[in-house]
Protein backbone atom coordinates (compact mmCIF):
# COMPACT_ATOMS: atom_id res chain seq x y z
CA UNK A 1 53.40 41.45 -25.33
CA UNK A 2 49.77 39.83 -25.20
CA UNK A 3 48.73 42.23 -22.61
CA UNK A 4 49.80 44.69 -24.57
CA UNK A 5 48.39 43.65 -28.12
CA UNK A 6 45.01 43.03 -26.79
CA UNK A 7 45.02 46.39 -25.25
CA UNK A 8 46.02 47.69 -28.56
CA UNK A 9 43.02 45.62 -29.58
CA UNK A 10 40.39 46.58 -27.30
CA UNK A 11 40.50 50.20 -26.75
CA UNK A 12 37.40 50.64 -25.66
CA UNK A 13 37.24 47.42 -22.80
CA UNK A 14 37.20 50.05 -20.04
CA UNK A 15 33.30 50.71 -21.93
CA UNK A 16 32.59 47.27 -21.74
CA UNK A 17 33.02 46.82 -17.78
CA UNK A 18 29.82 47.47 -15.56
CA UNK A 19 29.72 46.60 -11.71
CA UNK A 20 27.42 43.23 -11.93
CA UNK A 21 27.14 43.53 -8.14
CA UNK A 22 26.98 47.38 -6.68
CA UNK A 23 26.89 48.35 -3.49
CA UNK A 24 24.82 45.33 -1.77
CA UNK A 25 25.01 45.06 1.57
CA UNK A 26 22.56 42.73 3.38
CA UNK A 27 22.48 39.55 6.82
CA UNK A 28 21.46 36.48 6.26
CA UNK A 29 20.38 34.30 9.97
CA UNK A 30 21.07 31.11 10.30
CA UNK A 31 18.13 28.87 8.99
CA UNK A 32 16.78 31.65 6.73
CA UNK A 33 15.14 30.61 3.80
CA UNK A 34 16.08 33.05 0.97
CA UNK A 35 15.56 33.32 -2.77
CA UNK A 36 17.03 35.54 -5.00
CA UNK A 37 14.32 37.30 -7.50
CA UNK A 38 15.61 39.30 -10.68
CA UNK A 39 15.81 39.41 -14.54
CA UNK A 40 18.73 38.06 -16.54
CA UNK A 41 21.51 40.06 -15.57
CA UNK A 42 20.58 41.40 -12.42
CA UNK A 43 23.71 40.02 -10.41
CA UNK A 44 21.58 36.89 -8.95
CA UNK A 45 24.08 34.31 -9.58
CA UNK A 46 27.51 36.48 -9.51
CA UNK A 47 26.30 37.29 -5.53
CA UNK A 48 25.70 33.48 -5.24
CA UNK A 49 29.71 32.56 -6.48
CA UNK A 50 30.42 35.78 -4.10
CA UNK A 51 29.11 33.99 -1.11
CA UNK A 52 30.47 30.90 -2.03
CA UNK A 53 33.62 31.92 -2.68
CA UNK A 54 34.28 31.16 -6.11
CA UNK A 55 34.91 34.94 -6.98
CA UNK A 56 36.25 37.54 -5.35
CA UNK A 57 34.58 41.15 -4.64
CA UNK A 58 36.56 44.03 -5.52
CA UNK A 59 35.52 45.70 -2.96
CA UNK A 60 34.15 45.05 0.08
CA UNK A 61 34.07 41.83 2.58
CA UNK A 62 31.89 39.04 2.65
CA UNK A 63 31.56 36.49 5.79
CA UNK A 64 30.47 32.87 6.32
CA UNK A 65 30.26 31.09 9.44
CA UNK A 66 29.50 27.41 8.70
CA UNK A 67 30.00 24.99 5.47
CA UNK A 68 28.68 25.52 2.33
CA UNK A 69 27.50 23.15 -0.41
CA UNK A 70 27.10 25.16 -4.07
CA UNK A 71 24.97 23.92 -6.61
CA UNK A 72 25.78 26.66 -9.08
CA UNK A 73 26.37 25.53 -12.41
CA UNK A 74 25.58 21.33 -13.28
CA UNK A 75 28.79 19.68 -12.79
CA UNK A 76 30.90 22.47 -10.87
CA UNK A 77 33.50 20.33 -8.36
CA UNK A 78 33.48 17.14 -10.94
CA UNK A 79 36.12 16.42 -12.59
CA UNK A 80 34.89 14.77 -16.16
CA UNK A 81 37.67 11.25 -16.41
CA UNK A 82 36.64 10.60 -13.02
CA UNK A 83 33.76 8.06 -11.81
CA UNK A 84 30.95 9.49 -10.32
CA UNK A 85 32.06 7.15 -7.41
CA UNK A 86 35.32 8.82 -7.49
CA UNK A 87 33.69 12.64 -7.93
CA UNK A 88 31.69 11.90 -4.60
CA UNK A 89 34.77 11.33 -2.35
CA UNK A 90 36.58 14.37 -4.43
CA UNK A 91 33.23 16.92 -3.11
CA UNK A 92 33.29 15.21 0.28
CA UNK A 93 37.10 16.00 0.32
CA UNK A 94 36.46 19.42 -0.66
CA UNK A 95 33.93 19.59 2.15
CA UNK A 96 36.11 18.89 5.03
CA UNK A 97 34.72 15.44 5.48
CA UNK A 98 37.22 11.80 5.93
CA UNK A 99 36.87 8.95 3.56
CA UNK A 100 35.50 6.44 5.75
CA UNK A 101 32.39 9.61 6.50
CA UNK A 102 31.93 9.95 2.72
CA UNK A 103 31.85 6.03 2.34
CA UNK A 104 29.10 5.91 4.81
CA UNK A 105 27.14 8.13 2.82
CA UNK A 106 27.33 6.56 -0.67
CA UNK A 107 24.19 4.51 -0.15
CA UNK A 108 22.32 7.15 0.79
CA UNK A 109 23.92 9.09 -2.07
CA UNK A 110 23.31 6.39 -4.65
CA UNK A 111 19.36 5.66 -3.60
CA UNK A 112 18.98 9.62 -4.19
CA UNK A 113 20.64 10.03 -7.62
CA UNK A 114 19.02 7.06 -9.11
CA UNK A 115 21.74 6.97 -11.95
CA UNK A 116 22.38 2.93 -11.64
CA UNK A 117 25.27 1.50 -13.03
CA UNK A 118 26.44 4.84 -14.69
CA UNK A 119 27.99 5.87 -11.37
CA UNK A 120 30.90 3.77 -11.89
CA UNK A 121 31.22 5.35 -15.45
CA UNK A 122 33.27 8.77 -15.70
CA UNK A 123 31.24 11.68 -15.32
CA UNK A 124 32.24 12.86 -18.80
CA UNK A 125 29.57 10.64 -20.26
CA UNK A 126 26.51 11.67 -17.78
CA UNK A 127 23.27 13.63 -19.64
CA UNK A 128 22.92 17.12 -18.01
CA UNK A 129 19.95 15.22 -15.93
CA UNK A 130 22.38 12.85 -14.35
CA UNK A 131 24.91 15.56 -13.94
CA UNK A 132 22.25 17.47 -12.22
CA UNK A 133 21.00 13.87 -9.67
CA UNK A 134 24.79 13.34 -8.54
CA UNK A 135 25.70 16.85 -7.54
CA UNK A 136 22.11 17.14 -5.66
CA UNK A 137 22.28 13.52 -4.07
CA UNK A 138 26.41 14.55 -2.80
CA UNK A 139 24.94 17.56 -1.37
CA UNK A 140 22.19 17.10 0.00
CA UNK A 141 24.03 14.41 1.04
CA UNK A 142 26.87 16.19 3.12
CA UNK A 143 24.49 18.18 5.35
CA UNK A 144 25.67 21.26 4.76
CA UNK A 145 25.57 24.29 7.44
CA UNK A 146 24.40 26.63 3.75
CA UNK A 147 22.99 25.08 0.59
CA UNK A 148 23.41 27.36 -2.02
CA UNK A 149 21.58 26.23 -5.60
CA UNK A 150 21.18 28.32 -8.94
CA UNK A 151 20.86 26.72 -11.86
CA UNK A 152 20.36 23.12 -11.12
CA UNK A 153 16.53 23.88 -9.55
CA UNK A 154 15.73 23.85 -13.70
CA UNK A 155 16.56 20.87 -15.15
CA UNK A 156 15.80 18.07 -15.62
CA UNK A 157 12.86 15.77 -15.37
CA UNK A 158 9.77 17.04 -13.30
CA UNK A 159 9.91 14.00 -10.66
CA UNK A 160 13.30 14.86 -9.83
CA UNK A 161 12.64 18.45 -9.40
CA UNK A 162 10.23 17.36 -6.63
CA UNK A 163 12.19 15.32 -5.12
CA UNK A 164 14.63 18.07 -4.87
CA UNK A 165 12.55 20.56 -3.36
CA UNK A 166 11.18 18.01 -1.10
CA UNK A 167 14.50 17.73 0.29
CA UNK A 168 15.25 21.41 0.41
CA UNK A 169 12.64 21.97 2.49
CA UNK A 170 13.56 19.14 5.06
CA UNK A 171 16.87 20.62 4.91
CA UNK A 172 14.79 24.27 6.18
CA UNK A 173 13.41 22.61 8.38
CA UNK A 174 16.55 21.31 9.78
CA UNK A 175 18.10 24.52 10.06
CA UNK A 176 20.11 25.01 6.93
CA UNK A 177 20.88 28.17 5.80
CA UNK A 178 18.73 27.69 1.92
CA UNK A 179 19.87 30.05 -0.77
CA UNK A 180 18.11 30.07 -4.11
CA UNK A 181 17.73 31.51 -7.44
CA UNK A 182 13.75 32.09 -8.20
CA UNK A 183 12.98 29.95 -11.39
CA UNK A 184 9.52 29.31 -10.62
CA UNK A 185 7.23 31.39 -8.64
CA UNK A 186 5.46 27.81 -7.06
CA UNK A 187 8.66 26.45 -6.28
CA UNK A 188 10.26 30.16 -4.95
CA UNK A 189 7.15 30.45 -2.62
CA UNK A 190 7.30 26.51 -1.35
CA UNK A 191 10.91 27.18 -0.42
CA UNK A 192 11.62 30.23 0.65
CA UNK A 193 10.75 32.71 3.64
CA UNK A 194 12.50 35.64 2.22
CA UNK A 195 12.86 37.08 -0.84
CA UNK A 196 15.49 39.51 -2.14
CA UNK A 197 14.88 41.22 -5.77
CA UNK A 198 18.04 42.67 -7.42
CA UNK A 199 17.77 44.57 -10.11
CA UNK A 200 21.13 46.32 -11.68
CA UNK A 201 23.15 45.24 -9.28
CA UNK A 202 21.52 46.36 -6.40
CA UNK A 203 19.04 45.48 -4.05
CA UNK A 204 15.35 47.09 -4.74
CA UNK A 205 13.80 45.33 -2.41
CA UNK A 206 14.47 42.56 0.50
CA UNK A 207 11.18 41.28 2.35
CA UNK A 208 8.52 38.77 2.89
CA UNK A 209 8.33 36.14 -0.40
CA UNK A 210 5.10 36.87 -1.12
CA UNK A 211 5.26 40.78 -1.00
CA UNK A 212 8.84 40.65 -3.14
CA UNK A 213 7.44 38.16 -5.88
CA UNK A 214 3.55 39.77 -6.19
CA UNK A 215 6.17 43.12 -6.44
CA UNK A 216 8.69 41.89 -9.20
CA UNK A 217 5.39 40.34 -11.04
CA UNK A 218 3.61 43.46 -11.07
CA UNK A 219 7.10 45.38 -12.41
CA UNK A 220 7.26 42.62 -15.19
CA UNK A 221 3.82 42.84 -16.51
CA UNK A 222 4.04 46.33 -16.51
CA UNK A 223 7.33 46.05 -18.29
CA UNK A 224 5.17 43.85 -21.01
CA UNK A 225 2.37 46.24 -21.18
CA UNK A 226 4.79 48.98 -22.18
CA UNK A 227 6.32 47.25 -24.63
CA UNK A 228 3.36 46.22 -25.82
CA UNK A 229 1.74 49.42 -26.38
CA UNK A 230 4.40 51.75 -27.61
CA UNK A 231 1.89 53.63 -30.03
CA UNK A 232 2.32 57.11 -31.60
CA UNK A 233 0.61 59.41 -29.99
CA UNK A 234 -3.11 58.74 -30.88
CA UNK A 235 -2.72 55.80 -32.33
CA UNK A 236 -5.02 52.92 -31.73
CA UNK A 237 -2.97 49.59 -30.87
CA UNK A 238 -3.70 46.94 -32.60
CA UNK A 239 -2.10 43.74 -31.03
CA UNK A 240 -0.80 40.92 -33.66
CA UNK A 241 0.48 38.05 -31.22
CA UNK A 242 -1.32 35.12 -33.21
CA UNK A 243 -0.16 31.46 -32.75
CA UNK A 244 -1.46 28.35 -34.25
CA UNK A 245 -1.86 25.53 -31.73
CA UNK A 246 -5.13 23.13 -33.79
CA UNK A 247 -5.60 24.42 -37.11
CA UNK A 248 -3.94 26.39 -39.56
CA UNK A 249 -6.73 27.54 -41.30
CA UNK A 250 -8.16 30.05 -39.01
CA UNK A 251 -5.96 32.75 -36.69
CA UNK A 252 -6.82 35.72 -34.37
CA UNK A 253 -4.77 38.50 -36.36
CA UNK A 254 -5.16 40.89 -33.93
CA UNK A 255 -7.21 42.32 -30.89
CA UNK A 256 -6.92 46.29 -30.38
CA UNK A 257 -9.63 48.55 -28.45
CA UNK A 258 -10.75 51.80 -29.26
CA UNK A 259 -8.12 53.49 -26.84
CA UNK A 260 -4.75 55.23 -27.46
CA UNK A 261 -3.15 53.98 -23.96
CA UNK A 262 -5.61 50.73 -23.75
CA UNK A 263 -6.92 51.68 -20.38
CA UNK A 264 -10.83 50.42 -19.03
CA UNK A 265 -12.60 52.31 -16.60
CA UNK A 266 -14.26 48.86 -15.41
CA UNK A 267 -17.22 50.99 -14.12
CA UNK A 268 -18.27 51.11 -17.87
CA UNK A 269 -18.76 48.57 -20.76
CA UNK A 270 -15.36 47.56 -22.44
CA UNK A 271 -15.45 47.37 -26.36
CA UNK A 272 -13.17 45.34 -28.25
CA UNK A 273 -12.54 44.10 -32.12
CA UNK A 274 -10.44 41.09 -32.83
CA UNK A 275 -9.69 40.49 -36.64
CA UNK A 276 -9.90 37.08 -38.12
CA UNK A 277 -8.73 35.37 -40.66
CA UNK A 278 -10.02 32.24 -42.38
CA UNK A 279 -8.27 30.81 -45.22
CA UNK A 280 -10.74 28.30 -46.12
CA UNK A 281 -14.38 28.84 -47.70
CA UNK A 282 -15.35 28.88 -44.15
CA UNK A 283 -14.86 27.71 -40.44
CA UNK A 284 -16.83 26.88 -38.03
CA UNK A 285 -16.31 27.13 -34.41
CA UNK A 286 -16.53 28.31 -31.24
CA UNK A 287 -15.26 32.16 -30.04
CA UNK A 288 -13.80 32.41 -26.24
CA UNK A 289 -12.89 35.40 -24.17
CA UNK A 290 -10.94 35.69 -21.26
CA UNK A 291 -9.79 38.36 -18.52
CA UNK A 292 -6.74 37.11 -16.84
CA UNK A 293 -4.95 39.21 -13.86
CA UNK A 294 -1.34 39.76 -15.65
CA UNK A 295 1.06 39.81 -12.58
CA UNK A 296 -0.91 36.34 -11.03
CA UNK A 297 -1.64 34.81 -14.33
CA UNK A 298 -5.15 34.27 -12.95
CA UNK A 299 -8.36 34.14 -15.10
CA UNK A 300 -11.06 36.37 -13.36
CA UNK A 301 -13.27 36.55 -16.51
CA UNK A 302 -14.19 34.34 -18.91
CA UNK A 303 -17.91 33.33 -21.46
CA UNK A 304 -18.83 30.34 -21.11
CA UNK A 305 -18.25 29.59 -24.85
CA UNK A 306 -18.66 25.43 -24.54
CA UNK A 307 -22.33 26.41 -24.25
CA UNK A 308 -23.00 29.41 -27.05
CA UNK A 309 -23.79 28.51 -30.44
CA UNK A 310 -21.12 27.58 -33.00
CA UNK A 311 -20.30 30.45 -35.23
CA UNK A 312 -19.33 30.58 -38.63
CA UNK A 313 -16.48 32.55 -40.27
CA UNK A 314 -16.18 33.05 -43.45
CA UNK A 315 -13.49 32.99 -45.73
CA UNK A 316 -11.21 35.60 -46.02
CA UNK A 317 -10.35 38.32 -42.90
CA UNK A 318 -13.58 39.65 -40.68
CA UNK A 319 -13.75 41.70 -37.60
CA UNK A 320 -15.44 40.85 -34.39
CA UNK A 321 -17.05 43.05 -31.79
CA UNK A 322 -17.28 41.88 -28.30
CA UNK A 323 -18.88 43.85 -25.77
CA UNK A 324 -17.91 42.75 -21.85
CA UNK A 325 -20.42 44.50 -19.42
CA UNK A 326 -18.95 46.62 -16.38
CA UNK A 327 -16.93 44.70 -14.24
CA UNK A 328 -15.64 44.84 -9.96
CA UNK A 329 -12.11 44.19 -10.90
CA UNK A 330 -9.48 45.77 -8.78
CA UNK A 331 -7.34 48.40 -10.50
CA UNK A 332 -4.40 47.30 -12.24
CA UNK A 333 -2.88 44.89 -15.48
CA UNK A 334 -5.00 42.19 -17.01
CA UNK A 335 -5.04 40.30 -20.32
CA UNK A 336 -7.54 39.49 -22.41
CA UNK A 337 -7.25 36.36 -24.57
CA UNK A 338 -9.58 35.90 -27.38
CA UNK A 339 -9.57 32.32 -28.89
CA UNK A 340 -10.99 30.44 -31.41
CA UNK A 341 -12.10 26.27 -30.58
CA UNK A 342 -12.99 24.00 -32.65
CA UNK A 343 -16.89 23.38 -33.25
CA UNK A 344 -16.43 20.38 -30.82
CA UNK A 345 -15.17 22.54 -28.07
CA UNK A 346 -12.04 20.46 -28.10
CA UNK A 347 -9.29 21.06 -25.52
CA UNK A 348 -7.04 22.82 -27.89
CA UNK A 349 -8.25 26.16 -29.57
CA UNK A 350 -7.36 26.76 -33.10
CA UNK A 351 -6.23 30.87 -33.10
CA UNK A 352 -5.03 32.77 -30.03
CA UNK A 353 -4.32 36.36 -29.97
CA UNK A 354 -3.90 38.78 -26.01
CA UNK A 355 -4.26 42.23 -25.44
CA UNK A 356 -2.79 44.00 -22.59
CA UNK A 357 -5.43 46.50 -20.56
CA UNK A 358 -4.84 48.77 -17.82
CA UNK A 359 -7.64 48.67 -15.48
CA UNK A 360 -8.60 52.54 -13.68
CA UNK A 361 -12.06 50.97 -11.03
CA UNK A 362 -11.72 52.96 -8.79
CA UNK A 363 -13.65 49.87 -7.22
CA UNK A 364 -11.53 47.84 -5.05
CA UNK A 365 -13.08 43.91 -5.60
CA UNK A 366 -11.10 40.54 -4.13
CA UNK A 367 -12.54 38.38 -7.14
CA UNK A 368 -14.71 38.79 -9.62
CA UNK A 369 -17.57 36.10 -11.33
CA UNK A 370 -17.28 34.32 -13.58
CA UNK A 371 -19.56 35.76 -16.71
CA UNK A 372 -22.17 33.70 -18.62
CA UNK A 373 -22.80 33.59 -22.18
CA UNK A 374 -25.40 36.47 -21.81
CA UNK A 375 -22.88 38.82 -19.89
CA UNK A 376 -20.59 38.78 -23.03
CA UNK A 377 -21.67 39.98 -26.29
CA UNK A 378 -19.59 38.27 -29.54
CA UNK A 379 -21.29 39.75 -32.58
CA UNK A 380 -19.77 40.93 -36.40
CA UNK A 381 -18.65 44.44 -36.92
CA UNK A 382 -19.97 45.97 -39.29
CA UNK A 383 -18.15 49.66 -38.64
């Protein structure tokens, strides 16, 4: 009768279904290092609880030759009334290994965790953080054949992270077979040899680390810039992404170019406008602009603004032309950032506002200079 109520229900479920994993077929060595690269949805962690077992495929086979210790979701394998004493001889259990083994491993279990006293206290009560030092202390601990880890590589406190990819990679280096969900790009790269990017399901690409990450980068940014200018045709952009991180009387509103698609041929001068608004009789500060590489986050660009002249804006909303000379970038997505800093030049600016630019050079350059003061021209528009 249930079955049949909540088909009654439902009677569109069969719409709802999608295959979260489709047709991936792929070997992984023993030893390999491997992390898995993809947005939310893309099937990362469903082929992790494939591998490990905790689902089943409805199609297909999957095969494991050695023991595996999962780290997919903080506090998977504990049982809450238990101890965390009593949780560690319940995973050891569950990995094949005797009492008295398990019992020689709690000191080495208990330095790792660092939870004190609280591992005589039932799990139930644990913080997600200490949740997240037991199950990595039990096993790490166990010296698994595969270490499998999603979710747990992103919480907690930063020292502990370390610690836990410092282990990892001892572990690699030992010959575990590492499995990992890419969280961080700097932690992804430390860890891992090989990197598979799934996107719907399915594999796009399998490769070197580097090549798959700089890859799935360059797809996100250009994901962004998309987004980010969907224009009617003709239309000039204008980009309104302010935030206030000093001062709430000054923001950049906007930054647009004088370009339907916002592409730079870097051969030539680029012209931009950023509109600012002051809600005070006046502010005075200091005007910074900055061409950052989108897929590596890395500033090529930048005035050397600590040094210019303070400028003052006046009250009410005023557009600013700035003028960056030719540059040897190589082709491909940047941002520019222009900010507003206090007078000072203090560490935190007052109004932030990015544009995303498609770069055509046909110039190929590694890196480019940093500009000067001179090479970048801030000055009021008066069109």
């Amino acid at each position: 009768p249930w079955a049949r109520w909540f088909a009654i229900s439902t009677p569109h479920h069969d719409a709802l279904r999608r295959m979260v994993i489709d047709d991936v077929s792929l070997t992984i060595a023993k030893g390999e290092r491997i992390a898995l690269i993809g947005n939310n949805g893309a099937g990362k962690s469903t082929l992790l609880k494939l591998i490990s077992n905790i689902l089943v495929p409805d199609a297909g086979t999957i095969t494991v030759h050695g023991r595996i210790s999962s780290l997919l979701e903080l506090g998977i394998g504990f049982h809450p009334e238990m101890t965390g004493i009593e949780n560690i001889y319940f995973y050891g259990a569950m990995m094949g290994l005797r009492r008295p083994e398990v019992t020689a491993l709690l000191p080495e279990i208990e330095a790792f965790a660092e939870i004190g006293a609280y591992i005589q206290q039932p799990v139930k009560m644990y913080s997600s953080g200490m949740y997240q030092r037991l199950a990595f202390a039990s096993a790490f601990a166990m010296h698994p054949d595969i270490l499998i880890a999603d979710e747990g590589l992103s919480v907690g406190d930063a020292t502990f992270q370390q610690k836990c990819l410092n282990r990892i990679e001892d572990l690699g280096k030992q010959g575990t077979t590492i499995l990992v969900v890419a969280h961080s790009a700097a932690a992804t790269m430390r860890i891992a040899s090989r990197g598979i990017w799934l996107q719907n399901g399915k594999i796009h690409q399998d490769g070197p680390i580097a090549q798959v990450a700089e890859a799935y980068a360059s797809h996100m940014t250009l994901e962004a810039f998309e987004r980010a200018n969907a224009t009617l045709p003709g239309e000039i952009h204008r980009v309104s992404s302010p935030y206030l991180l000093f001062s709430e009387s000054i923001r950049v509103s906007a930054v647009y170019m004088q370009s339907a698609n916002n592409s730079w041929d870097a051969t030539k001068p680029l012209i931009l406008h950023a509109d600012v608004d002051v809600s005070t009789p006046a502010y005075v500060g200091r005007m910074r602009v900055r061409i950052i590489g989108a897929a590596e986050n890395t500033p090529v660009v930048e005035n050397d603004y600590i040094a210019t002249t303070v400028r003052v804006f006046k009250h009410g909303k005023q557009t600013v032309r700035i003028t960056v000379p030719p540059q040897s970038l190589k082709p491909g997505l940047y941002r520019i950032g222009v900010a507003i800093f206090t007078a000072e030049g203090a560490d935190r600016e007052a109004a932030n506002s990015t544009l995303f630019v498609r770069v055509t050079n046909p110039h190929t350059a590694p890196d480019a200079a940093w500009l000067t003061t001179e090479a970048i021209v801030i000055e009021d528009d008066d069109a």
